[in-house]
Protein backbone atom coordinates (compact mmCIF):
# COMPACT_ATOMS: atom_id res chain seq x y z
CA UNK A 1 -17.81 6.74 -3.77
CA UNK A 2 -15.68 6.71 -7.06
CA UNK A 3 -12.80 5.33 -4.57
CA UNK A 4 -14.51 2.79 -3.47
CA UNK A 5 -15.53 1.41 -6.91
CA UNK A 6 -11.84 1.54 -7.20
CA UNK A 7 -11.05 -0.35 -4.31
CA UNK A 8 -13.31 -3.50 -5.55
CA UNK A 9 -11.34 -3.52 -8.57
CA UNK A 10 -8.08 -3.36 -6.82
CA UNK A 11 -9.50 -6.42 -4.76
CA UNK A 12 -10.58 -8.63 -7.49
CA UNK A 13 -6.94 -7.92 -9.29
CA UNK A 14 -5.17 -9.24 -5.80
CA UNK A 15 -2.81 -11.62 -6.72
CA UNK A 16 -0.38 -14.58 -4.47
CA UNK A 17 3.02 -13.72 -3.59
CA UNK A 18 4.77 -16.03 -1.50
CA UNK A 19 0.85 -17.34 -0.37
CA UNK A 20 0.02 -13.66 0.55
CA UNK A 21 -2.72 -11.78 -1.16
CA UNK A 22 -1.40 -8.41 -2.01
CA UNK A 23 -3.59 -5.51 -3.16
CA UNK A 24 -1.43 -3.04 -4.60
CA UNK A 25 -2.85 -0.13 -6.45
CA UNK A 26 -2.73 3.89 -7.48
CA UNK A 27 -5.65 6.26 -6.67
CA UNK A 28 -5.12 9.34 -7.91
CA UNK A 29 -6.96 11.75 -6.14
CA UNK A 30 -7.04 10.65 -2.67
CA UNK A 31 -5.13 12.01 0.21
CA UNK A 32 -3.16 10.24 3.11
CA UNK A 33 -6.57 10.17 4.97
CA UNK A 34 -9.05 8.58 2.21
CA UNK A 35 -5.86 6.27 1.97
CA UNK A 36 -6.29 4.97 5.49
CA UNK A 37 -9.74 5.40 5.36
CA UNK A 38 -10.02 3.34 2.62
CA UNK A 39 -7.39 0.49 3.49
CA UNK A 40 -8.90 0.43 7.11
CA UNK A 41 -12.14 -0.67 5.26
CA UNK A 42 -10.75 -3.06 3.10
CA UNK A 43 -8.73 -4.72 5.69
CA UNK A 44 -11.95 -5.68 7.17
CA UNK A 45 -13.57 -6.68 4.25
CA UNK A 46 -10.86 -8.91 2.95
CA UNK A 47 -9.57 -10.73 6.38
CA UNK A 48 -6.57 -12.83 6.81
CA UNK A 49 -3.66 -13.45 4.58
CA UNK A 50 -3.47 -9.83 2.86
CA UNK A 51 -1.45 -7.26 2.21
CA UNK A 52 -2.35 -3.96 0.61
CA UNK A 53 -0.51 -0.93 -0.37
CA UNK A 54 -2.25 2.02 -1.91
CA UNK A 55 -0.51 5.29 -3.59
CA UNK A 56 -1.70 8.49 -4.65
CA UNK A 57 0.26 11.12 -6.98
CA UNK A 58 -0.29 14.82 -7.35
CA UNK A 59 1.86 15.70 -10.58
CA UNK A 60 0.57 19.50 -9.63
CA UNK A 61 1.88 19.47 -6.21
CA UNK A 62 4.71 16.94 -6.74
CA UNK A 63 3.77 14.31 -4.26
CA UNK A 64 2.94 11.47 -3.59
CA UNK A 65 0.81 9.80 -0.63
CA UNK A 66 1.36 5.89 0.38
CA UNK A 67 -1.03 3.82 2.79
CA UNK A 68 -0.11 0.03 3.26
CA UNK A 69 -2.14 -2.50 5.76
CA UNK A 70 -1.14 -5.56 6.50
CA UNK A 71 -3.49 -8.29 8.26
CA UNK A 72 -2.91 -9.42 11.57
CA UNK A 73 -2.19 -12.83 11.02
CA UNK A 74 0.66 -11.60 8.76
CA UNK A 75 1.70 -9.39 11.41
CA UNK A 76 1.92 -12.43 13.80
CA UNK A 77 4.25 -13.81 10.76
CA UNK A 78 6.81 -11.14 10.80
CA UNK A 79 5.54 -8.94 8.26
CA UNK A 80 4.72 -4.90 9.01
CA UNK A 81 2.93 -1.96 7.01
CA UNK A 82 5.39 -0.02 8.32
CA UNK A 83 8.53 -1.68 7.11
CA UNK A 84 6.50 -2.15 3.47
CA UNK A 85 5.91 1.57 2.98
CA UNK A 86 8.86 3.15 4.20
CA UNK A 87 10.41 0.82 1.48
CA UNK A 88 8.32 1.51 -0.98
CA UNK A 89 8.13 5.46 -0.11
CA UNK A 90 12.17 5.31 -1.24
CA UNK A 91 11.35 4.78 -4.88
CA UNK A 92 9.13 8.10 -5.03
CA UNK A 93 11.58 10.19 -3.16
CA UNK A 94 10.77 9.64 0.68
CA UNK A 95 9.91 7.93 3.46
CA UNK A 96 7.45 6.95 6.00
CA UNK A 97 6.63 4.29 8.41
CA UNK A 98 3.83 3.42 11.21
CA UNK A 99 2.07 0.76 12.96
CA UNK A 100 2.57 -3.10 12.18
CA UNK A 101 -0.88 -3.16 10.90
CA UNK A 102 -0.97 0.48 9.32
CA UNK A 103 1.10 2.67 7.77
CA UNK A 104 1.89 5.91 5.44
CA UNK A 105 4.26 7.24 3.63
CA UNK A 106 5.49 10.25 1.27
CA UNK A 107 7.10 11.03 -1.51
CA UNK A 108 8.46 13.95 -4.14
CA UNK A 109 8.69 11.90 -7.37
CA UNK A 110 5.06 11.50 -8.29
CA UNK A 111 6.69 10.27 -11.71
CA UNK A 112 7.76 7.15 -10.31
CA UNK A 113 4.33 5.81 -8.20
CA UNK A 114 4.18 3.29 -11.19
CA UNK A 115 7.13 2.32 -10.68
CA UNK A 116 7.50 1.89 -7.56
CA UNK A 117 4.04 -0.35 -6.95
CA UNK A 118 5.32 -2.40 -9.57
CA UNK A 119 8.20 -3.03 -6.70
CA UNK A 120 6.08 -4.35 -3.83
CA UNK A 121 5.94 -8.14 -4.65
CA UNK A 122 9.63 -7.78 -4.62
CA UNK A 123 9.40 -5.89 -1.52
CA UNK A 124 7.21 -8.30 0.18
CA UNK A 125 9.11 -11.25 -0.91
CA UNK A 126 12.44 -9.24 0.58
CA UNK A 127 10.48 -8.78 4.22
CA UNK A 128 9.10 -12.57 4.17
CA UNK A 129 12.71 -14.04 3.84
């Protein structure tokens, strides 16, 4: 329940890049399935024209978890979760990849999840040329 009071403050802090709504956020806590769990929710909730990418860091463990949707029409447009993350994922240490729609990642530089969210407009701009 705290992660999804989370997830309506990620939504209302969505902001435009390139005419896409991107979510982009860190929740601490959650593992690769809450992550899906979570974004597979949203994705409903929020419909066309989005694109969200959610990371988790364990400092403890040294990890970090990525989940990134992207909507369908966006899809359709070129755009994949899977591309996005495994992008992303590079910046913490790792990799990942997945479906057009949904996708995960890792990582082994839970220092650098700030970092590397701050990166996805960038990202998403990159993959929309």
């Amino acid at each position: 329940e705290a992660l999804r009071g989370k997830m309506s403050a990620l939504v209302s802090s969505a902001h435009d890049v390139g005419g896409v709504k991107l979510i982009a956020g860190r929740l601490d806590g959650a593992d690769s399935n809450a992550l899906q769990t979570l974004l597979s929710d949203l994705r409903d909730q929020v419909g066309d024209g989005h694109v969200c990418v959610l990371g988790s860091a364990d400092m403890v463990e040294g990890k970090v978890v990525m989940c990134a949707s992207v909507s369908d029409d966006l899809v359709g447009k070129g755009i994949q979760a899977g591309k996005l993350v495994g992008q992303v994922a590079r910046l913490v240490g790792g990799g990942g990849g997945g479906r057009p729609q949904l996708a995960t990642a890792g990582g082994k530089q839970p220092e650098k999840l700030d970092d590397a969210l701050a990166a996805v407009p960038g990202i998403l701009t990159d993959l929309m040329a």
